[in-house]
PDB file of N, CA and C in Angstrom:
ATOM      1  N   UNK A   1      77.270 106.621 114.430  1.00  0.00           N
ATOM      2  CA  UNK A   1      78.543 107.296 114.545  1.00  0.00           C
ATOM      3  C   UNK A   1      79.468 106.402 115.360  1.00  0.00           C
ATOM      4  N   UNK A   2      80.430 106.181 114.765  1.00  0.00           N
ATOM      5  CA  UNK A   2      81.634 105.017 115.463  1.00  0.00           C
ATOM      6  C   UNK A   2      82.874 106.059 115.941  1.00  0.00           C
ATOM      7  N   UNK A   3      83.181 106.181 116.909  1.00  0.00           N
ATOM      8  CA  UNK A   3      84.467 106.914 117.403  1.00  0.00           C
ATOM      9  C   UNK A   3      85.344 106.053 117.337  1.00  0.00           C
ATOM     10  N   UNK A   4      86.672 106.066 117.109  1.00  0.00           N
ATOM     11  CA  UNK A   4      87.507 105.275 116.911  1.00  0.00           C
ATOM     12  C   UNK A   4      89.155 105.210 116.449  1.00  0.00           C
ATOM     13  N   UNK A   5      90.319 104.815 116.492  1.00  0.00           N
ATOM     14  CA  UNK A   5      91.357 105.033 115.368  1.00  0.00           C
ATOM     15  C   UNK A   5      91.317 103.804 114.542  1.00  0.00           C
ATOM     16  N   UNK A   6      90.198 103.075 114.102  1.00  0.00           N
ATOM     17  CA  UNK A   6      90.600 101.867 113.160  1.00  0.00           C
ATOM     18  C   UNK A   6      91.249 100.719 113.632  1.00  0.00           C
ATOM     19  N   UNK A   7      92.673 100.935 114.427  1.00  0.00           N
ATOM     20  CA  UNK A   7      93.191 100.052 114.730  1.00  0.00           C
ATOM     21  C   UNK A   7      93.363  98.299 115.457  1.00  0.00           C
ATOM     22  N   UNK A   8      93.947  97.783 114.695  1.00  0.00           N
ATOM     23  CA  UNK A   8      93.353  96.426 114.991  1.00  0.00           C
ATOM     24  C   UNK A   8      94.739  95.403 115.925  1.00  0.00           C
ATOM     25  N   UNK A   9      95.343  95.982 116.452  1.00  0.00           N
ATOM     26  CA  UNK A   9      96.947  95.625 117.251  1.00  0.00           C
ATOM     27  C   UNK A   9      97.352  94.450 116.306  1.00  0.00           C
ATOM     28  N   UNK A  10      97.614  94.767 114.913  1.00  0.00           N
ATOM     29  CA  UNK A  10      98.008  93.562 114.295  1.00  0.00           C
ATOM     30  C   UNK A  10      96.879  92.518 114.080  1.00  0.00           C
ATOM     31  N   UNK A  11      95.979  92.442 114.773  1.00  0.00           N
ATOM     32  CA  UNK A  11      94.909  91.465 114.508  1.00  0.00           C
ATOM     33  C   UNK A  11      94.112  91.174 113.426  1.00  0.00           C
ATOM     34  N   UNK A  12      94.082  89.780 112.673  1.00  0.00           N
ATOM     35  CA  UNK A  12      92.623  89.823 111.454  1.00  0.00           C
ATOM     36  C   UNK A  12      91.561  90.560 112.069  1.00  0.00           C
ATOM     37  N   UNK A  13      91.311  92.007 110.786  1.00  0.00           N
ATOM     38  CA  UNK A  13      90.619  92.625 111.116  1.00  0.00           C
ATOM     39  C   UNK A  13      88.924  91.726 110.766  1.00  0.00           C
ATOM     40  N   UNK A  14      87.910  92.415 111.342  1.00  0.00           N
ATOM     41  CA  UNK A  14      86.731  91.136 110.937  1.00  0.00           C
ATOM     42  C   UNK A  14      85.635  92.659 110.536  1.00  0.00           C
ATOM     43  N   UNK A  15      85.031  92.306 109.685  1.00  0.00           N
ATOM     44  CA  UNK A  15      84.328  93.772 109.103  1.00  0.00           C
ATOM     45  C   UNK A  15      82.639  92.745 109.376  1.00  0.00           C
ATOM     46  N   UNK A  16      82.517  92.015 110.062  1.00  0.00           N
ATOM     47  CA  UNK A  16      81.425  91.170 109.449  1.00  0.00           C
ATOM     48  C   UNK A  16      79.672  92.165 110.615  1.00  0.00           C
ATOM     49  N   UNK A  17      80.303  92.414 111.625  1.00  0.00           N
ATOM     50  CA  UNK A  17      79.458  93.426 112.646  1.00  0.00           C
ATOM     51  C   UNK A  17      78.842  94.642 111.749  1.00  0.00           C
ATOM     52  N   UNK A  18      80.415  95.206 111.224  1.00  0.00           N
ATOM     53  CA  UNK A  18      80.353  96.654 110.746  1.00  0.00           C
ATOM     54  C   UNK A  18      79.319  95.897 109.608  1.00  0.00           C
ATOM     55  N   UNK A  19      79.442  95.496 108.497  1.00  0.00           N
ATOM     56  CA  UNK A  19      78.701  94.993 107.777  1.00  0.00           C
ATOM     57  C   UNK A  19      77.461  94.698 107.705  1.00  0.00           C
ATOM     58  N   UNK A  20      77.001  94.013 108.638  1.00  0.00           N
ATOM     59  CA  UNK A  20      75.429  93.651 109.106  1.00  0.00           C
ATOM     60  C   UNK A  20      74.665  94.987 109.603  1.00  0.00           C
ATOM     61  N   UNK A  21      75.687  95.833 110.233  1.00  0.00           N
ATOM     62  CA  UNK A  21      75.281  97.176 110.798  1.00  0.00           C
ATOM     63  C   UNK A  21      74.848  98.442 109.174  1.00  0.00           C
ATOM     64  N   UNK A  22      75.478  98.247 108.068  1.00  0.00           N
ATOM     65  CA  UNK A  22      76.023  98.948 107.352  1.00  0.00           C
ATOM     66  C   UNK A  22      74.761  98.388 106.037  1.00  0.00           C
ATOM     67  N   UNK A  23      74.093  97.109 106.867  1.00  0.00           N
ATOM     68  CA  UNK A  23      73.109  96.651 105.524  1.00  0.00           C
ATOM     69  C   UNK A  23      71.450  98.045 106.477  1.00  0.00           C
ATOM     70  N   UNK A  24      71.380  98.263 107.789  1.00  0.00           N
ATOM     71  CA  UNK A  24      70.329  98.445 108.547  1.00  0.00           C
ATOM     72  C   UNK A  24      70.576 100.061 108.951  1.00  0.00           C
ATOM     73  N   UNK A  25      71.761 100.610 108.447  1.00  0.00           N
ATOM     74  CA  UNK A  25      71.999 102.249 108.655  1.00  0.00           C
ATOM     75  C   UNK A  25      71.564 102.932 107.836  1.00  0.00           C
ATOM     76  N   UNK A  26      71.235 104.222 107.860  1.00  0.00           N
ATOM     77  CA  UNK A  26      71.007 104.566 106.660  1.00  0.00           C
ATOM     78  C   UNK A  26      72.642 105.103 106.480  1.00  0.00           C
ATOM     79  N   UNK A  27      73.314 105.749 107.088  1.00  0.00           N
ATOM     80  CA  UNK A  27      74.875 106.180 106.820  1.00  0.00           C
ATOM     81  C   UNK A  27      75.777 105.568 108.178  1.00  0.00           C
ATOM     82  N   UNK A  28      77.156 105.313 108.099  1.00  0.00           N
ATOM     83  CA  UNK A  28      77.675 105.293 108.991  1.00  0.00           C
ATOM     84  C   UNK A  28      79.130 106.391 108.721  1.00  0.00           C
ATOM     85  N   UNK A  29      79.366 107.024 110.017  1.00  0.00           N
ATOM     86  CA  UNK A  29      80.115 108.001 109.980  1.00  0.00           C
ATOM     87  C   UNK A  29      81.084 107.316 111.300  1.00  0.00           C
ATOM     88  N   UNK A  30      82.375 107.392 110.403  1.00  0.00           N
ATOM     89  CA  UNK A  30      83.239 107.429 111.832  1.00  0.00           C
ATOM     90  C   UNK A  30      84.576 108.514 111.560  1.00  0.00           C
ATOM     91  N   UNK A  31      84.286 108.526 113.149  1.00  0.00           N
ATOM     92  CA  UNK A  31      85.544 110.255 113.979  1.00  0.00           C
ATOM     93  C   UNK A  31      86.564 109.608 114.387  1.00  0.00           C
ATOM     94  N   UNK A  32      87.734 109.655 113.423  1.00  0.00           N
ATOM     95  CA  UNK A  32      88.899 109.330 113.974  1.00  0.00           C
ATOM     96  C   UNK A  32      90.053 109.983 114.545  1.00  0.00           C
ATOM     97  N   UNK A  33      90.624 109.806 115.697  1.00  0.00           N
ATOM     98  CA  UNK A  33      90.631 110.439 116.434  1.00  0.00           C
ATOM     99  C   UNK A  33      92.569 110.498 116.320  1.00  0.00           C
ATOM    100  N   UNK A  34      92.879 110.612 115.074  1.00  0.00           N
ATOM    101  CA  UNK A  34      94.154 110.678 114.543  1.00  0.00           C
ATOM    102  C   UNK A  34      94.181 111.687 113.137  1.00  0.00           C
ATOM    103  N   UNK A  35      95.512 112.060 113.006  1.00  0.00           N
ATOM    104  CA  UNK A  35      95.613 112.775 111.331  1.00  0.00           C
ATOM    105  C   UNK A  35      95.698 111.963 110.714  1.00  0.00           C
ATOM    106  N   UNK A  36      94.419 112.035 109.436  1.00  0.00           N
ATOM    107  CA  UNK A  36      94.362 111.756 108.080  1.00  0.00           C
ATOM    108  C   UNK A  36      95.467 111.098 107.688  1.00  0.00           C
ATOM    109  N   UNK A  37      96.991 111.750 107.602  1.00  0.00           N
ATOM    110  CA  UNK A  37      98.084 111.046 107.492  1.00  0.00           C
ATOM    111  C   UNK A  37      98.528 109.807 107.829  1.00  0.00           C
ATOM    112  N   UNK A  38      98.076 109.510 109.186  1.00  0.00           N
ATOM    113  CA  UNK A  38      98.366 108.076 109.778  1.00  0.00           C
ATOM    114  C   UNK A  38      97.655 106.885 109.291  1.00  0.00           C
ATOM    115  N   UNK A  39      95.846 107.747 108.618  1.00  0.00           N
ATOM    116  CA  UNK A  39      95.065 106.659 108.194  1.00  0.00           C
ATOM    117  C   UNK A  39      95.618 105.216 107.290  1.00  0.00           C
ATOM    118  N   UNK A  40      95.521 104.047 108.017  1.00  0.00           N
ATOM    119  CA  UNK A  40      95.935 103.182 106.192  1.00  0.00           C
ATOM    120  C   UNK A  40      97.413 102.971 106.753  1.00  0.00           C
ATOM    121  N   UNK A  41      98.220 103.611 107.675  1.00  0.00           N
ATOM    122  CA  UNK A  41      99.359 103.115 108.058  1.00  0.00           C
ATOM    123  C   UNK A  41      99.477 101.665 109.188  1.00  0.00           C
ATOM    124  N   UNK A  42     100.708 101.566 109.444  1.00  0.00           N
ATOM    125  CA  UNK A  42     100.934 100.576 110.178  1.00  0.00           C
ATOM    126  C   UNK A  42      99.839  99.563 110.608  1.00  0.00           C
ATOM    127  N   UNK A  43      98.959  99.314 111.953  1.00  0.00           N
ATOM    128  CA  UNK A  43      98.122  98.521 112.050  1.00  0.00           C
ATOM    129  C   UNK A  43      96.423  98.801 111.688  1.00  0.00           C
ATOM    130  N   UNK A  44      96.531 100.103 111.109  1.00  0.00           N
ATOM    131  CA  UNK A  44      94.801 100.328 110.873  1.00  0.00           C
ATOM    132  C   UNK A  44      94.134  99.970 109.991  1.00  0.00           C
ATOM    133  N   UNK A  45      92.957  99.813 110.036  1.00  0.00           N
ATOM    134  CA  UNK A  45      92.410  98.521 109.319  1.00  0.00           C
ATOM    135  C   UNK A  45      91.035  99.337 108.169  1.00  0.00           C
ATOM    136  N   UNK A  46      91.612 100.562 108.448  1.00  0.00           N
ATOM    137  CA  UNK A  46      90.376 101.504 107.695  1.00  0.00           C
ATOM    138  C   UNK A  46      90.108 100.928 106.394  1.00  0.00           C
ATOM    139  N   UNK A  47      91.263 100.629 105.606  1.00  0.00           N
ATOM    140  CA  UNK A  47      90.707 100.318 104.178  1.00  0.00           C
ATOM    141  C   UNK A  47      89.801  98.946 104.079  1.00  0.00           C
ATOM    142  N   UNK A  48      89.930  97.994 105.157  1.00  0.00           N
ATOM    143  CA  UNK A  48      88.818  97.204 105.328  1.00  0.00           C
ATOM    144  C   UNK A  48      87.167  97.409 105.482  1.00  0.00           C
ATOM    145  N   UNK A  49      87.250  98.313 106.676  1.00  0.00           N
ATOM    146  CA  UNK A  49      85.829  99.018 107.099  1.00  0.00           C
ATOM    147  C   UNK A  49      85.487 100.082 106.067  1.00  0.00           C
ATOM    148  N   UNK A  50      86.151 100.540 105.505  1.00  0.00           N
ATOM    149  CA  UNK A  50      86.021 101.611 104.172  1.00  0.00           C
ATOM    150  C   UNK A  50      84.776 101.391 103.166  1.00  0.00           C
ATOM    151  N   UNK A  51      84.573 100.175 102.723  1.00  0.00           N
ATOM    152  CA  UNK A  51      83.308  99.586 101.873  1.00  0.00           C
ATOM    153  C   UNK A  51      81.752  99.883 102.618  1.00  0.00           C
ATOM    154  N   UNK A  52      82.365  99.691 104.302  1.00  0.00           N
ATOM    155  CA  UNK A  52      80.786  99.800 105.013  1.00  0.00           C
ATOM    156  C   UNK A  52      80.475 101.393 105.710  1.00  0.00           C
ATOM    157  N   UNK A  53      81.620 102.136 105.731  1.00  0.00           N
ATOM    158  CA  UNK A  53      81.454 103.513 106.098  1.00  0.00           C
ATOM    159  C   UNK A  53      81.000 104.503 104.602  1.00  0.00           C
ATOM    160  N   UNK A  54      80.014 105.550 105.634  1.00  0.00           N
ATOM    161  CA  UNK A  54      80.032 106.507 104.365  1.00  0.00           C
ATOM    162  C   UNK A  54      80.386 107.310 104.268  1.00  0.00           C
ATOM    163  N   UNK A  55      81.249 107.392 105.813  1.00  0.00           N
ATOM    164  CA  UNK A  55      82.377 109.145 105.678  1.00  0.00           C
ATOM    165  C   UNK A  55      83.144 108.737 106.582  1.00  0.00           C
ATOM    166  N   UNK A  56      84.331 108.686 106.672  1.00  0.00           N
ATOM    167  CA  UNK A  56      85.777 109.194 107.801  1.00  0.00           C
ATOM    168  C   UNK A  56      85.870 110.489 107.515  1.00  0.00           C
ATOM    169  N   UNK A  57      85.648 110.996 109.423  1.00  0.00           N
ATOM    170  CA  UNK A  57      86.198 112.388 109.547  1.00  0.00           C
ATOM    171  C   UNK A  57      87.214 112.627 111.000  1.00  0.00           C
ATOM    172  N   UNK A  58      88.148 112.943 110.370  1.00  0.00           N
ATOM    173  CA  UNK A  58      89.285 113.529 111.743  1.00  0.00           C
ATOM    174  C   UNK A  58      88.430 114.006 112.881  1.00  0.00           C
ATOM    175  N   UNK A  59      88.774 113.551 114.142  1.00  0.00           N
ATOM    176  CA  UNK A  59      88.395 113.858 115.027  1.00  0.00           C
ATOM    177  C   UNK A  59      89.719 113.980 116.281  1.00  0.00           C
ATOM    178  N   UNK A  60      90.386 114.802 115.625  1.00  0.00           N
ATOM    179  CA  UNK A  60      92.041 114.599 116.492  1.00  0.00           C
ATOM    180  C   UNK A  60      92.056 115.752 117.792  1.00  0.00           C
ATOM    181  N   UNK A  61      90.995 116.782 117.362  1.00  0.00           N
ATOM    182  CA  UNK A  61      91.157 117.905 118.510  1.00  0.00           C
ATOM    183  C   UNK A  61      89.688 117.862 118.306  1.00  0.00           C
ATOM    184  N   UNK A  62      89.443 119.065 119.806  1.00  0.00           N
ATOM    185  CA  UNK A  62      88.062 119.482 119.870  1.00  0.00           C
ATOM    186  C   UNK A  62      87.577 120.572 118.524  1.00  0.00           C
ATOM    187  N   UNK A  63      88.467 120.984 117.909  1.00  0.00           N
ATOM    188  CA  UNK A  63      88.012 121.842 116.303  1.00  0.00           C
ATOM    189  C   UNK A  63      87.494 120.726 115.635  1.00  0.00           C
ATOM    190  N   UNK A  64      88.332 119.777 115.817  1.00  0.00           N
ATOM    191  CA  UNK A  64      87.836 118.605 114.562  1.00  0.00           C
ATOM    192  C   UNK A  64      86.663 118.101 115.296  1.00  0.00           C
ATOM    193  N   UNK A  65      86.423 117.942 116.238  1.00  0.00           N
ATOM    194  CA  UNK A  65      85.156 117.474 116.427  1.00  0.00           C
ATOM    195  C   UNK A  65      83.951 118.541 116.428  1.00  0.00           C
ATOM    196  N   UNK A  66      83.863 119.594 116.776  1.00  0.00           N
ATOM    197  CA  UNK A  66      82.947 120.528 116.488  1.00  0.00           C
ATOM    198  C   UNK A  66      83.003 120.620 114.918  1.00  0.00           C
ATOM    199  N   UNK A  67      83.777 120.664 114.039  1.00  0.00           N
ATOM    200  CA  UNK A  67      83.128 120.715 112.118  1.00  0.00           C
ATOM    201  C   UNK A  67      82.651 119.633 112.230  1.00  0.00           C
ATOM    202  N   UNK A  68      83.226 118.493 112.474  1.00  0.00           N
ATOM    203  CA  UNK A  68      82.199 116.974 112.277  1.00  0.00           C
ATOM    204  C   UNK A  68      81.250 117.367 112.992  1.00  0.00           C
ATOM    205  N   UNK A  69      80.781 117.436 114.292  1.00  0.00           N
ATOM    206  CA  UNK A  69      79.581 118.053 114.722  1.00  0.00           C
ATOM    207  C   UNK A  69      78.628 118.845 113.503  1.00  0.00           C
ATOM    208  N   UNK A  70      79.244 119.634 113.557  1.00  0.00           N
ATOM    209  CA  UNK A  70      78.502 120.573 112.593  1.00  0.00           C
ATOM    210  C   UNK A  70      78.043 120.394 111.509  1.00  0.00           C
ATOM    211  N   UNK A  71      78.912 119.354 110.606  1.00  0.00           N
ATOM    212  CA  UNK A  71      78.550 118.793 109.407  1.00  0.00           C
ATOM    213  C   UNK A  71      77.680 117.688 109.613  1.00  0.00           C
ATOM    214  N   UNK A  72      77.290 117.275 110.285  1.00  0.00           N
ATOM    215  CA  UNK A  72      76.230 115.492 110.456  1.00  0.00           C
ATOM    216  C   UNK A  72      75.078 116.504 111.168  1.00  0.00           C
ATOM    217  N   UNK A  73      75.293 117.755 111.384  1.00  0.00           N
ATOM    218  CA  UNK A  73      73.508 118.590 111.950  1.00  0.00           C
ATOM    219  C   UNK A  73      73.272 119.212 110.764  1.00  0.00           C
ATOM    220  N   UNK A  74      74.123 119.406 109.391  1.00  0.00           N
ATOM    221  CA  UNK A  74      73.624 120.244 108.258  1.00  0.00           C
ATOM    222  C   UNK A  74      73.067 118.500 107.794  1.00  0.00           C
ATOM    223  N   UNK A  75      74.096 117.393 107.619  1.00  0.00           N
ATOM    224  CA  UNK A  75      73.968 116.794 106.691  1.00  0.00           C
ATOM    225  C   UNK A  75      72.132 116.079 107.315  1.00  0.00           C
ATOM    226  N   UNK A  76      71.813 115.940 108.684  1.00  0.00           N
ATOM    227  CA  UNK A  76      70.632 115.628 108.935  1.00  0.00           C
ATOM    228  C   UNK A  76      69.330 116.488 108.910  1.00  0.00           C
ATOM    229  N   UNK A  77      69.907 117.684 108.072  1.00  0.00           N
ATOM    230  CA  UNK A  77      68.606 118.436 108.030  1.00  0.00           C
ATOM    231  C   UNK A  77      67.512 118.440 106.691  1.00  0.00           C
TER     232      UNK A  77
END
């Protein structure tokens, strides 16, 4: 589980970590901690890391983090 907003301050984003991580996971899930809306805007680099994740889920309030909670204890059962 990666907490995170994607963002890369303008920087070449480098997917090569997430990648090596993403050959040895069985899933990777990351909680972003912005609205859906912003995803893919200005400096975030999601559609890069996108190939090695197997779910983005909003994590903008404590609601959004309790359903993501909730959903990764159904999805591990």
């Amino acid at each position: 589980v990666i907490l995170g907003d994607a963002r890369n301050n303008y920087l070449a984003p480098d997917a090569s970590a997430l990648s090596a991580l993403s050959r040895r996971a069985k899933q990777i899930v990351w909680l972003v901690p912005e609205a859906p809306s912003r995803w893919g805007q200005g400096d975030s680099a999601i559609a890069v890391y996108r190939p090695y994740v197997t779910r983005f889920l909003p994590a903008a309030t404590a609601s959004d983090l309790e359903r993501a909670a909730r959903l990764l204890v159904r999805r591990s059962r």
